[in-house]
C-alpha atoms as a PDB file:
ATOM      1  CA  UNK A   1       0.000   0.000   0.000  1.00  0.00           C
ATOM      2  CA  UNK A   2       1.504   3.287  -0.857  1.00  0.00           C
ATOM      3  CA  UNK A   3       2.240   5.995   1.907  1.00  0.00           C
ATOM      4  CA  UNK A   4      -0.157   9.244   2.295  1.00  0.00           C
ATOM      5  CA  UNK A   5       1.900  12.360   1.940  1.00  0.00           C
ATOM      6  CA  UNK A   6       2.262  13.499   5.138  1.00  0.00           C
ATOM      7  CA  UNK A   7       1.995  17.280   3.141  1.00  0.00           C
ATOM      8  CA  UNK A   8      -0.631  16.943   1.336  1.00  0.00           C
ATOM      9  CA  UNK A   9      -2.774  15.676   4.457  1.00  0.00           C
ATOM     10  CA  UNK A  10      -0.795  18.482   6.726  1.00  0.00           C
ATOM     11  CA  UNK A  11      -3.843  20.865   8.029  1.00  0.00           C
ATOM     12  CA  UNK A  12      -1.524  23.971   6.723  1.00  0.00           C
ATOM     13  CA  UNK A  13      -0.865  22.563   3.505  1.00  0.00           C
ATOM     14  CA  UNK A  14      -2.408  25.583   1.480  1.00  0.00           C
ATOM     15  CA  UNK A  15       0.385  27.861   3.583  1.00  0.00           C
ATOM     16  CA  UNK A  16       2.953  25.446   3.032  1.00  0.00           C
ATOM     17  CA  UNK A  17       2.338  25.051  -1.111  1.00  0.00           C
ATOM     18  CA  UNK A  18       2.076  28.883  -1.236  1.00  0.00           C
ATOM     19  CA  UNK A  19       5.233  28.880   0.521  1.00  0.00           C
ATOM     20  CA  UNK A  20       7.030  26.135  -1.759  1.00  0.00           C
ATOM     21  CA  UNK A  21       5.928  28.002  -5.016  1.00  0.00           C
ATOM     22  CA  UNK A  22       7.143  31.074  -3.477  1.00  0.00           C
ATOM     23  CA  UNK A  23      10.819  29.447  -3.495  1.00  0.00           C
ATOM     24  CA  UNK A  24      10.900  29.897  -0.024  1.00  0.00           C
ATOM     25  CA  UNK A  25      13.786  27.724   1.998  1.00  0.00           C
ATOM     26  CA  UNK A  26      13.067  24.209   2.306  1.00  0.00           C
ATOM     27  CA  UNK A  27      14.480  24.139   5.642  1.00  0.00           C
ATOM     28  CA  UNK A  28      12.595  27.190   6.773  1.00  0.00           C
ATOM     29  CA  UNK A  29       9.347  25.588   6.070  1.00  0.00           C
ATOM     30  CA  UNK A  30       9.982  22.602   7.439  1.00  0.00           C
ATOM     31  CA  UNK A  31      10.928  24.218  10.853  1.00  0.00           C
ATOM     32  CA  UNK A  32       7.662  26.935  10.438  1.00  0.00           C
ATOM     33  CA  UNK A  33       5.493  23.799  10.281  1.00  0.00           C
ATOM     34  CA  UNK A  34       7.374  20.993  12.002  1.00  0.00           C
ATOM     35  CA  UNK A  35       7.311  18.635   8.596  1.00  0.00           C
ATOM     36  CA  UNK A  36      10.550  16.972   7.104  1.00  0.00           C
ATOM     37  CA  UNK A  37      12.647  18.720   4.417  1.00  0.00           C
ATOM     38  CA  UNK A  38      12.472  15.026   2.264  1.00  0.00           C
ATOM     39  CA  UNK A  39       8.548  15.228   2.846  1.00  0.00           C
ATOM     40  CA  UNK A  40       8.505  18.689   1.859  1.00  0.00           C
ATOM     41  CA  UNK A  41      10.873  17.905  -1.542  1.00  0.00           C
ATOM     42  CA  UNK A  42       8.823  14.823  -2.250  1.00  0.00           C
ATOM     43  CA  UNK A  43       5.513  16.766  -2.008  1.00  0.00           C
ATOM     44  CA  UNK A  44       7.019  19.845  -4.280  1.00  0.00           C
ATOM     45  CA  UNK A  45       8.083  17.569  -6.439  1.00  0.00           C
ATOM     46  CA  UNK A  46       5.658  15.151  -6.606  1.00  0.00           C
ATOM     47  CA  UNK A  47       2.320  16.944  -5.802  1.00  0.00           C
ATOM     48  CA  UNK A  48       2.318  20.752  -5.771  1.00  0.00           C
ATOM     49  CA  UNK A  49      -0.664  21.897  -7.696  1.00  0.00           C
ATOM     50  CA  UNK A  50       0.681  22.721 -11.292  1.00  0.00           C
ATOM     51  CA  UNK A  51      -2.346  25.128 -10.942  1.00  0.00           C
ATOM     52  CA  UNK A  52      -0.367  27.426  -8.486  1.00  0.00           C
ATOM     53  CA  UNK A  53       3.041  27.303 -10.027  1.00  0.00           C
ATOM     54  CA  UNK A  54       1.075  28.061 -13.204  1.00  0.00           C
ATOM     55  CA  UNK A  55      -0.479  31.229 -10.939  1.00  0.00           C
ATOM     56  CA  UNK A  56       2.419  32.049  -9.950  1.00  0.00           C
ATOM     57  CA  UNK A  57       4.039  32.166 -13.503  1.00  0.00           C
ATOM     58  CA  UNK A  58       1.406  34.216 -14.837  1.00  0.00           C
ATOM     59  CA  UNK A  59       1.857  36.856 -12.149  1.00  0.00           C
ATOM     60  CA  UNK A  60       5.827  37.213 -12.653  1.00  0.00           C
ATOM     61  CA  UNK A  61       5.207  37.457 -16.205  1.00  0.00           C
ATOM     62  CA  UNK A  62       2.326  40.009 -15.509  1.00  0.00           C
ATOM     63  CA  UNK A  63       4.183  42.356 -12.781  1.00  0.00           C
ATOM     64  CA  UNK A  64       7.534  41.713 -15.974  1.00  0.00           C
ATOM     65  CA  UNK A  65       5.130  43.122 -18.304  1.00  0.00           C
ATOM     66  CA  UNK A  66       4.137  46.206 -16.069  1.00  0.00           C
ATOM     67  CA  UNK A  67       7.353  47.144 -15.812  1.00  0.00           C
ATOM     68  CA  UNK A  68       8.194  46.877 -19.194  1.00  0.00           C
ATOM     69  CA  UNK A  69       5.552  48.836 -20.216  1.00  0.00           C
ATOM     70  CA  UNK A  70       6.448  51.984 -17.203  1.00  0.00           C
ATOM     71  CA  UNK A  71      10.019  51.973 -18.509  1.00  0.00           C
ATOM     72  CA  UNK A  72       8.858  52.482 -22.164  1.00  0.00           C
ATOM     73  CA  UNK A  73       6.504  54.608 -21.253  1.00  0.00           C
ATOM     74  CA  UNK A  74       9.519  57.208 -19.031  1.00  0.00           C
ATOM     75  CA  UNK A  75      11.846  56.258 -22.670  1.00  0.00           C
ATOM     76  CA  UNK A  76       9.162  57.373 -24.863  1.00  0.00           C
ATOM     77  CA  UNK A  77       8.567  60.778 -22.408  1.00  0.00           C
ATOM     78  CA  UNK A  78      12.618  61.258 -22.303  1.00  0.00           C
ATOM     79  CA  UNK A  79      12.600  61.474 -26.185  1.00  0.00           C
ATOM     80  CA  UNK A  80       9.320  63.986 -26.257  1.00  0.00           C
ATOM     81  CA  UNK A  81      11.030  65.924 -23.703  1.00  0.00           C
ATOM     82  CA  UNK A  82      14.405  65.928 -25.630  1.00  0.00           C
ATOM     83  CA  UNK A  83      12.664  66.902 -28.710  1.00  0.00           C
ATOM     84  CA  UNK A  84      11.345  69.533 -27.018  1.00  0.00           C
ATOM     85  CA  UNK A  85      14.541  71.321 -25.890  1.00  0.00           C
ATOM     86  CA  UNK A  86      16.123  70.415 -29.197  1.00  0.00           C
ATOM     87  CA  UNK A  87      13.310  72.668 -31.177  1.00  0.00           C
ATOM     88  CA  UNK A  88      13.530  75.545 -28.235  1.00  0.00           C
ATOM     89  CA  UNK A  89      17.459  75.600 -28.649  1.00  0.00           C
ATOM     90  CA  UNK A  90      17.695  74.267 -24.989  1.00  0.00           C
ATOM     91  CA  UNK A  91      20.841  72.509 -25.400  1.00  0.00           C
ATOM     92  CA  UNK A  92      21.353  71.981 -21.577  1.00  0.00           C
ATOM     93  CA  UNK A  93      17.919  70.659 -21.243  1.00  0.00           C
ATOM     94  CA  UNK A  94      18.739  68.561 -24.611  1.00  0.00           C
ATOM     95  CA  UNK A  95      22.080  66.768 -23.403  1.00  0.00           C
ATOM     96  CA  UNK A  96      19.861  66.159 -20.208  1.00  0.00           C
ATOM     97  CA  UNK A  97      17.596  64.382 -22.026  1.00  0.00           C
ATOM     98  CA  UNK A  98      19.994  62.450 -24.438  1.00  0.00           C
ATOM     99  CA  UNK A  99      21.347  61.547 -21.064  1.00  0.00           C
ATOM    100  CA  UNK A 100      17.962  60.250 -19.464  1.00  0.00           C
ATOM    101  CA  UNK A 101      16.993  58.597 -23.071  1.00  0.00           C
ATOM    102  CA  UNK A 102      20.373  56.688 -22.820  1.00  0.00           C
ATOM    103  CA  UNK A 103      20.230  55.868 -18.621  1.00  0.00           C
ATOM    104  CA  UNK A 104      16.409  54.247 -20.018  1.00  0.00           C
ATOM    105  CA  UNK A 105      17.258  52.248 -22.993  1.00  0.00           C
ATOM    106  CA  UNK A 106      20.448  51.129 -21.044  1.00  0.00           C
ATOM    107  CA  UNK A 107      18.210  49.415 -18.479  1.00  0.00           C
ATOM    108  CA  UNK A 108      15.898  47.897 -20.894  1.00  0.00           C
ATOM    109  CA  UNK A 109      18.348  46.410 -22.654  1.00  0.00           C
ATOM    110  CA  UNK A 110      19.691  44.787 -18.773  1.00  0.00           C
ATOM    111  CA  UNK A 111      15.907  43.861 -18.458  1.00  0.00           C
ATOM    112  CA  UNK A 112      15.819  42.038 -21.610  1.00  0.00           C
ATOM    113  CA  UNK A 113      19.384  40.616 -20.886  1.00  0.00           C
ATOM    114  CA  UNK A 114      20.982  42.259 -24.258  1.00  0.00           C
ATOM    115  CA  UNK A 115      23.860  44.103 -22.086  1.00  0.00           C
ATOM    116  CA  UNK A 116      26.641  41.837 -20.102  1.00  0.00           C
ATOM    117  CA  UNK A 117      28.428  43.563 -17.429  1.00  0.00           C
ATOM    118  CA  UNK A 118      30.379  41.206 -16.107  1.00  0.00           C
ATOM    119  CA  UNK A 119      33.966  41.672 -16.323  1.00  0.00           C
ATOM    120  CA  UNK A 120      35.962  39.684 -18.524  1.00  0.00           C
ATOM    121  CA  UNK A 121      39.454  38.898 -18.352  1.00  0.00           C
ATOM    122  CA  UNK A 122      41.268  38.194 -21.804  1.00  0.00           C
ATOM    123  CA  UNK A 123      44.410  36.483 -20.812  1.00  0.00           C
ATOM    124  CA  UNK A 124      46.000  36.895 -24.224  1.00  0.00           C
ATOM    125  CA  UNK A 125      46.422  40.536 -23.034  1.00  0.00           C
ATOM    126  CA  UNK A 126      47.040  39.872 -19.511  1.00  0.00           C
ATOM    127  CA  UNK A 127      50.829  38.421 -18.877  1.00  0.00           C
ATOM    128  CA  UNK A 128      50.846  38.192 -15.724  1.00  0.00           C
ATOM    129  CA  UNK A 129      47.947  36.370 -15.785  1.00  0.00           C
ATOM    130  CA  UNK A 130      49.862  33.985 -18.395  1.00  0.00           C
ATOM    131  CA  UNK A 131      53.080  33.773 -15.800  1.00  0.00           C
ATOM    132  CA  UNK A 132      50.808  33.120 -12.616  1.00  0.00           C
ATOM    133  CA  UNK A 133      49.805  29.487 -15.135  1.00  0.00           C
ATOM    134  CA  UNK A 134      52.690  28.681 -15.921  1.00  0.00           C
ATOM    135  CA  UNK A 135      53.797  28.814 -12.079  1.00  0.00           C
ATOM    136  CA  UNK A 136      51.064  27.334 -10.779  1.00  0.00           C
ATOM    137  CA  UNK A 137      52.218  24.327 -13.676  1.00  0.00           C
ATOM    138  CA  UNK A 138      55.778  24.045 -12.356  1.00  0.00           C
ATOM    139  CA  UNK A 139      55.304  20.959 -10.573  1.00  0.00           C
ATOM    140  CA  UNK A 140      53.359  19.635 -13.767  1.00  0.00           C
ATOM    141  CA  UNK A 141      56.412  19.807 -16.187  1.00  0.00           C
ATOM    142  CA  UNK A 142      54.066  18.249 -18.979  1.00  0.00           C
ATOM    143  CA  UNK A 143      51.257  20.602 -18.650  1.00  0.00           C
ATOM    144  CA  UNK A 144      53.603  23.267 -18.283  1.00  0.00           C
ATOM    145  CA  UNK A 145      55.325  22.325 -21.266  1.00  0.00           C
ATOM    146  CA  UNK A 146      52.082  22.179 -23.509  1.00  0.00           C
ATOM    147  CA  UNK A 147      50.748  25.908 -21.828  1.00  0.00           C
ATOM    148  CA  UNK A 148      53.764  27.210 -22.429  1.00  0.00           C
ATOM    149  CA  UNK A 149      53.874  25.863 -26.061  1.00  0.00           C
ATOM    150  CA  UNK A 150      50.286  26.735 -26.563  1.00  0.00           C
ATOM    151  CA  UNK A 151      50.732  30.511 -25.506  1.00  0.00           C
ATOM    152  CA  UNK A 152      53.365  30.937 -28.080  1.00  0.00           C
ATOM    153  CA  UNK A 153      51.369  29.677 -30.756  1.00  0.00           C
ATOM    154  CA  UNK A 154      48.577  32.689 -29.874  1.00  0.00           C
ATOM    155  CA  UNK A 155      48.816  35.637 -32.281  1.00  0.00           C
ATOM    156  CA  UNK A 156      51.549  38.220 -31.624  1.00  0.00           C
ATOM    157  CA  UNK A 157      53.198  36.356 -29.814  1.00  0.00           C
END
């Protein structure tokens, strides 16, 4: 005979699945309401109404949109406002607006995941990045040997 989730017959379980589709801790819930972590896994895995992770969905996507449509709304204002000093000759109000019209499309374009600002390191311009290898390889006289013939196969080198 198969076992009853102890979840789904827990008299808090409508708490504890809005907490689960949430993304709240696993560990924090299963202190709150004095339920295993493996019962609480099992039943999010195994039994959480698709229904409220579908709810949920739909109101991320919903709050997304929102704020889409605000921060299109303050880009399209920046550019009447721009256009606006531009035809008055305000050229300190203009590069103020040029300035808010680039601050707004900068963020969409984080939003929609077009701009990467993470740093990255190119270690064909970085030597001492290419010495700290090749000392961390001395006691690897093979792989040493290979970096070492690698990095002077790189262009300009």
């Amino acid at each position: 005979m198969p076992r009853v989730c102890s979840i789904c017959q827990h008299p808090d379980r409508d708490a504890i699945d809005r907490r689960l589709v949430e993304g709240a801790a696993l560990s924090k819930t299963a202190a709150i309401y004095r339920v295993s972590e493996d019962a609480l896994g099992r039943h999010k895995d195994n039994h959480l109404p698709v229904k409220l992770v579908r709810a949920k969905e739909v109101r991320d996507l919903t709050e997304a949109d929102a704020l889409l449509r605000r921060m299109l709304q303050l880009e399209q204002r920046a550019r009447q406002i721009l256009d606006q000093a531009q035809a008055s000759g305000d050229l300190k109000t203009a590069l103020s607006g040029i300035r808010e019209a680039r601050n707004t499309l900068e963020l969409l374009a984080k939003i929609a995941g077009e701009l990467d600002e993470r740093p990255v390191v190119n270690v064909l311009i970085a030597p001492t990045v290419q010495v700290a290898i090749i000392a961390a390889l001395e006691p690897y006289a093979d792989a040493k040997l290979a970096v070492v013939a690698a990095l002077k196969e790189l262009p300009g080198e």
